[in-house]
N, C-alpha and C. Protein backbone atom coordinates (compact mmCIF):
# COMPACT_ATOMS: atom_id res chain seq x y z
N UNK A 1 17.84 -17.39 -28.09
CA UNK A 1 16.42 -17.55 -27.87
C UNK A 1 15.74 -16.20 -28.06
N UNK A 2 14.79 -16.45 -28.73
CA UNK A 2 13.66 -14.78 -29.06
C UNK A 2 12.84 -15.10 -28.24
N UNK A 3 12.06 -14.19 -27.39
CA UNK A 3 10.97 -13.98 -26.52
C UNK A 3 10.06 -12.77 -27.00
N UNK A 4 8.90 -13.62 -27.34
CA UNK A 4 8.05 -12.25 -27.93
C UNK A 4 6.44 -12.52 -27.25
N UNK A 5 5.73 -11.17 -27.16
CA UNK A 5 4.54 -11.44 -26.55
C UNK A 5 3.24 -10.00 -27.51
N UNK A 6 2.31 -10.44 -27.61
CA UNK A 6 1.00 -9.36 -27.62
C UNK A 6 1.16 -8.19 -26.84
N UNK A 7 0.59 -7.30 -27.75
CA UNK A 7 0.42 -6.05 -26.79
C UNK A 7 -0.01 -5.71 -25.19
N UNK A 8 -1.09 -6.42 -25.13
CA UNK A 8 -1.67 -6.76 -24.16
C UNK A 8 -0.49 -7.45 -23.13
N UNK A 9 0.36 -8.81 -23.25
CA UNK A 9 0.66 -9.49 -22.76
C UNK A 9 0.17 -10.69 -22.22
N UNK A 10 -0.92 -10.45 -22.96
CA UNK A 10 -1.83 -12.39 -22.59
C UNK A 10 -1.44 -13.10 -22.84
N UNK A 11 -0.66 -13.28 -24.44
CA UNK A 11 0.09 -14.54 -25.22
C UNK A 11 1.52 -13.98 -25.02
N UNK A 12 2.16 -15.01 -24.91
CA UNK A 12 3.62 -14.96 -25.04
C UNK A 12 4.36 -15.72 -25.17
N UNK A 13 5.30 -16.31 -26.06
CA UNK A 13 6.16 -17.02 -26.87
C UNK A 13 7.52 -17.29 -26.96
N UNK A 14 7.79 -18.49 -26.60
CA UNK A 14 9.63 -18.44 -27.30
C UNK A 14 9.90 -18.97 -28.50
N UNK A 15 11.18 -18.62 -29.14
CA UNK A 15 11.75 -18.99 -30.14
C UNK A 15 12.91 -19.31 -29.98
N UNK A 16 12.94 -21.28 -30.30
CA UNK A 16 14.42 -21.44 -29.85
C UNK A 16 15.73 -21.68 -31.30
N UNK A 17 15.65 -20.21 -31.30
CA UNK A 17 16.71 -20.32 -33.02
C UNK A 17 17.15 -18.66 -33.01
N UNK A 18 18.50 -18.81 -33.77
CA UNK A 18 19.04 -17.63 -34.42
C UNK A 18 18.30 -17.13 -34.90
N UNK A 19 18.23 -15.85 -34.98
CA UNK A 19 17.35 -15.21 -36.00
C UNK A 19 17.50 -15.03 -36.82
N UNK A 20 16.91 -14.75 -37.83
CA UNK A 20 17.36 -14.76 -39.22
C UNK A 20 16.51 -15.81 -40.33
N UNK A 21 16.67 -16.03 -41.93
CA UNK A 21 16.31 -14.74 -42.47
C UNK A 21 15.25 -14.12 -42.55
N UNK A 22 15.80 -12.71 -42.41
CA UNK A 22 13.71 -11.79 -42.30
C UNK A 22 13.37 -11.42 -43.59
N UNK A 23 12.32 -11.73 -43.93
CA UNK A 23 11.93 -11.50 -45.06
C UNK A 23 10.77 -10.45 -44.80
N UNK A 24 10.27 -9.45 -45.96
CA UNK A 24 10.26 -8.40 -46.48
C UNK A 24 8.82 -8.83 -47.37
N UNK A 25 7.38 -9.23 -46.74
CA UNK A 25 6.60 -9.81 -47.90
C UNK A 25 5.61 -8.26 -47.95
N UNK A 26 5.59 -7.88 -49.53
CA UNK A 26 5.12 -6.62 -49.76
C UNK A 26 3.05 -7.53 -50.60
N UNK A 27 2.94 -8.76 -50.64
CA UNK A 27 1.38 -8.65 -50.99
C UNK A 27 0.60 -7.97 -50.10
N UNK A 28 -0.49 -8.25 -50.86
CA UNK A 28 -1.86 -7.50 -50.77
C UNK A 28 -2.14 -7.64 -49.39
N UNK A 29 -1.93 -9.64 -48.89
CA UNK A 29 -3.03 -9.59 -47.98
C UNK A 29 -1.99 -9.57 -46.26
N UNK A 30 -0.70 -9.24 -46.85
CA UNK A 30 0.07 -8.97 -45.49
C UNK A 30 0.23 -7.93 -45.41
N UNK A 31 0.28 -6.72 -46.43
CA UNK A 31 0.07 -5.74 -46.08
C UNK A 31 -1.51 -4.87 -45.69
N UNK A 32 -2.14 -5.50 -46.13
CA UNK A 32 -3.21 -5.53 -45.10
C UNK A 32 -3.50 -5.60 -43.39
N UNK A 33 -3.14 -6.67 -43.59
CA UNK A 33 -2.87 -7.67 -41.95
C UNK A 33 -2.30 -6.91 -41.07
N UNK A 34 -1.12 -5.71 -41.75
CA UNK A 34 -0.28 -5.26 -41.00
C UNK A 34 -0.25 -4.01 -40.62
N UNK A 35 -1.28 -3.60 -41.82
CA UNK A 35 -1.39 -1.97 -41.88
C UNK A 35 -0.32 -0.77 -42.62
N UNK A 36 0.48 -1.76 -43.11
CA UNK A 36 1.66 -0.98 -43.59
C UNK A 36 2.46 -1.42 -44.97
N UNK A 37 3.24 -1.00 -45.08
CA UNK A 37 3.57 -1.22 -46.43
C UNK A 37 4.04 -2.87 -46.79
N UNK A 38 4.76 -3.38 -45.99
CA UNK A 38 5.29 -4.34 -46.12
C UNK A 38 4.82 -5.38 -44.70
N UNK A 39 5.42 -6.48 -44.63
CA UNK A 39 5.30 -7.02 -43.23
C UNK A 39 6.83 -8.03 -43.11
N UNK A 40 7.06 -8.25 -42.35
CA UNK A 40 8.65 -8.74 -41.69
C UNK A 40 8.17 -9.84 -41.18
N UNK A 41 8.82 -11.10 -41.91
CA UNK A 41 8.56 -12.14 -41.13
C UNK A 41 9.93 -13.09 -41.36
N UNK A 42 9.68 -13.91 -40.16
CA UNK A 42 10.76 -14.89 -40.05
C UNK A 42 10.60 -16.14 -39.98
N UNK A 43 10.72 -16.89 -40.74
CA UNK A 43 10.29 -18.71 -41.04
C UNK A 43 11.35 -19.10 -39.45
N UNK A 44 10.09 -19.57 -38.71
CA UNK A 44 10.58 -20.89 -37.49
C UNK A 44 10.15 -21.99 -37.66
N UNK A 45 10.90 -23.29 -37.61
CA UNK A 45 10.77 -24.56 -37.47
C UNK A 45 9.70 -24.97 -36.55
N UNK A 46 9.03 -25.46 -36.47
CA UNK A 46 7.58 -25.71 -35.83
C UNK A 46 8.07 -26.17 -34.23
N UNK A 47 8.96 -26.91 -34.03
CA UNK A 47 9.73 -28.10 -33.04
C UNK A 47 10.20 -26.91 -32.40
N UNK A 48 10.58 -25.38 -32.82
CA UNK A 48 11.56 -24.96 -32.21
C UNK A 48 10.75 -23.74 -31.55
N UNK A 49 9.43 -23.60 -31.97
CA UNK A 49 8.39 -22.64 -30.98
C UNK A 49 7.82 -23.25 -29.95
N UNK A 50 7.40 -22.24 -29.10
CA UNK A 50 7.16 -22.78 -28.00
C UNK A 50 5.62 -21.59 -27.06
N UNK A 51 4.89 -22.15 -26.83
CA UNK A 51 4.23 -20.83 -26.11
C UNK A 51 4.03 -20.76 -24.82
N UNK A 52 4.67 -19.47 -24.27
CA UNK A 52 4.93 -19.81 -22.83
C UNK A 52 3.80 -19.31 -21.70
N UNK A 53 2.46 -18.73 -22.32
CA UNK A 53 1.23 -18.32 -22.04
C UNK A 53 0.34 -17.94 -23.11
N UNK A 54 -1.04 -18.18 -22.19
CA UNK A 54 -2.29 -17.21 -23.74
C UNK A 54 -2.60 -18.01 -24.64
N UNK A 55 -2.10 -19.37 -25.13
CA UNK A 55 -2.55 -19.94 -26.07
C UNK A 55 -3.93 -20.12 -26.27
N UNK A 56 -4.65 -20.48 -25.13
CA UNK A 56 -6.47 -20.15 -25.09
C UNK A 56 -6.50 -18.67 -25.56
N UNK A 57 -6.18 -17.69 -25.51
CA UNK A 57 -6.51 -15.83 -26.29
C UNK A 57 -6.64 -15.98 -27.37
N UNK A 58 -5.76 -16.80 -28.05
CA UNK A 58 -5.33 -16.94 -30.00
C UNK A 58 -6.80 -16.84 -30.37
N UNK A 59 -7.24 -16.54 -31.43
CA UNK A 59 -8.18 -16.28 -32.44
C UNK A 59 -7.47 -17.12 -33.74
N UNK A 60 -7.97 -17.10 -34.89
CA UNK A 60 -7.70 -17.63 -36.11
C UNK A 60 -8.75 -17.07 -37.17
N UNK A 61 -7.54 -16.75 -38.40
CA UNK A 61 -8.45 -15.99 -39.45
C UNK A 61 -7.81 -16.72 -41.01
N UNK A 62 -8.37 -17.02 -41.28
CA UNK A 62 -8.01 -17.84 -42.78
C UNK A 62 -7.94 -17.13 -43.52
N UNK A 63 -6.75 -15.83 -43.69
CA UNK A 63 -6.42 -15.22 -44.62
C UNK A 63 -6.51 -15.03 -46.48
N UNK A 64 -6.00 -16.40 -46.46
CA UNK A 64 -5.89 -17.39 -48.03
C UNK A 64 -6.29 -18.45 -47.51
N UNK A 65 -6.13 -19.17 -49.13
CA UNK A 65 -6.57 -21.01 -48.66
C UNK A 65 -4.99 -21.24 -48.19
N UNK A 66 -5.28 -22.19 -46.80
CA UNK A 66 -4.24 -22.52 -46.10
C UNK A 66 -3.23 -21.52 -45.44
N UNK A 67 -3.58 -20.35 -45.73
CA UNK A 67 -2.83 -19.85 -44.69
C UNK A 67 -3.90 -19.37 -43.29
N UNK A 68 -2.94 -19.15 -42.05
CA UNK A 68 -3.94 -19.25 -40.78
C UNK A 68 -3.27 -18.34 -40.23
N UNK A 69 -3.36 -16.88 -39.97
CA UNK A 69 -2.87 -16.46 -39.30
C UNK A 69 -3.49 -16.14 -37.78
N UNK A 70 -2.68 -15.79 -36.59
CA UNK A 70 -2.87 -16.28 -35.50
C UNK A 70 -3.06 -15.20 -34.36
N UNK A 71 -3.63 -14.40 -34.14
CA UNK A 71 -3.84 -13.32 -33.07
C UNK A 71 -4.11 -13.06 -31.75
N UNK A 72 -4.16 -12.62 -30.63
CA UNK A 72 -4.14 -12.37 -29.48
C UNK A 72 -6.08 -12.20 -29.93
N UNK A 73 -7.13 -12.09 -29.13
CA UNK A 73 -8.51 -11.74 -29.16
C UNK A 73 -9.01 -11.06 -27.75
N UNK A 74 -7.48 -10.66 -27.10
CA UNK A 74 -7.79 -9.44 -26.28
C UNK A 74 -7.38 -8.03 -27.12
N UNK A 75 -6.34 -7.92 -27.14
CA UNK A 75 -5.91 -6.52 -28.08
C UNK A 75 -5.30 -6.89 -29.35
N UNK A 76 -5.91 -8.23 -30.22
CA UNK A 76 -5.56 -7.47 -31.72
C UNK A 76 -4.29 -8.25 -32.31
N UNK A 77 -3.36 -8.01 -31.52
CA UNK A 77 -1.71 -8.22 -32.12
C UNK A 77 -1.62 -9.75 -32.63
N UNK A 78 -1.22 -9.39 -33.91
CA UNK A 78 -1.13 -10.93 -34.77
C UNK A 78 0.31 -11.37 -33.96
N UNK A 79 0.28 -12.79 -33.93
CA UNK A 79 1.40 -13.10 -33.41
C UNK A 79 2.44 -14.24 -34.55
N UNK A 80 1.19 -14.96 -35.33
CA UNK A 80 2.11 -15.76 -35.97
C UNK A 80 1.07 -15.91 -36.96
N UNK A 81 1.80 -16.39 -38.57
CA UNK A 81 0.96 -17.09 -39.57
C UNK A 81 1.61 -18.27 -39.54
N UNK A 82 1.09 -19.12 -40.16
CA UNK A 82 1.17 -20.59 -40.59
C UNK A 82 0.36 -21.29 -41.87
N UNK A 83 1.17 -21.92 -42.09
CA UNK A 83 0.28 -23.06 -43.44
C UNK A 83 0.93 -24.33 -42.35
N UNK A 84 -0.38 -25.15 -41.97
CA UNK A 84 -0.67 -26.23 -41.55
C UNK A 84 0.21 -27.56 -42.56
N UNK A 85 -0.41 -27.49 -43.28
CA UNK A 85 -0.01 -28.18 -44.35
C UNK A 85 1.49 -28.54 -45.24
N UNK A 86 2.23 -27.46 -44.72
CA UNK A 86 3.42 -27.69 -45.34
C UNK A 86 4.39 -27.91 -43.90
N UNK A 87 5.42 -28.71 -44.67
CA UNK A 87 5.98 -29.18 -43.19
C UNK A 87 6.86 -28.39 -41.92
């Protein structure tokens, strides 16, 4: 199980899966998002997240068409992207 939360600690999250694989996405608009060269992300099964506070904090910013990425709107810290749309 992964347990991850916002800077702040308003939102906070489980993940019920191995970790793994992290991917390495070097576009425009995640390295943006992130401030840095690249950004690290890890595909979770929708069924297998869970939020264990803060879900009222989340903000939403429509990055691209269909993508939604997902932020804390006390201090900032993106917590998750998503495409709605794909399963």
């Amino acid at each position: 199980m992964l347990n991850g939360s916002c800077l702040c600690g308003g939102v906070a999250y489980q993940v019920d899966v191995a970790s793994g694989p992290i991917v390495h996405c070097h576009c425009v608009t995640c390295r943006k998002a992130h401030g840095s060269a690249f950004s690290s992300v890890m595909p979770v099964p929708r069924d297998r997240f869970r939020w264990v506070r803060g879900e009222e904090l989340l903000s939403t910013f429509e990055s691209s068409p269909g993508k939604f990425r997902r932020f804390c709107s006390r201090c900032g810290s993106q917590i998750f992207a998503e495409r709605p749309a794909q399963p």
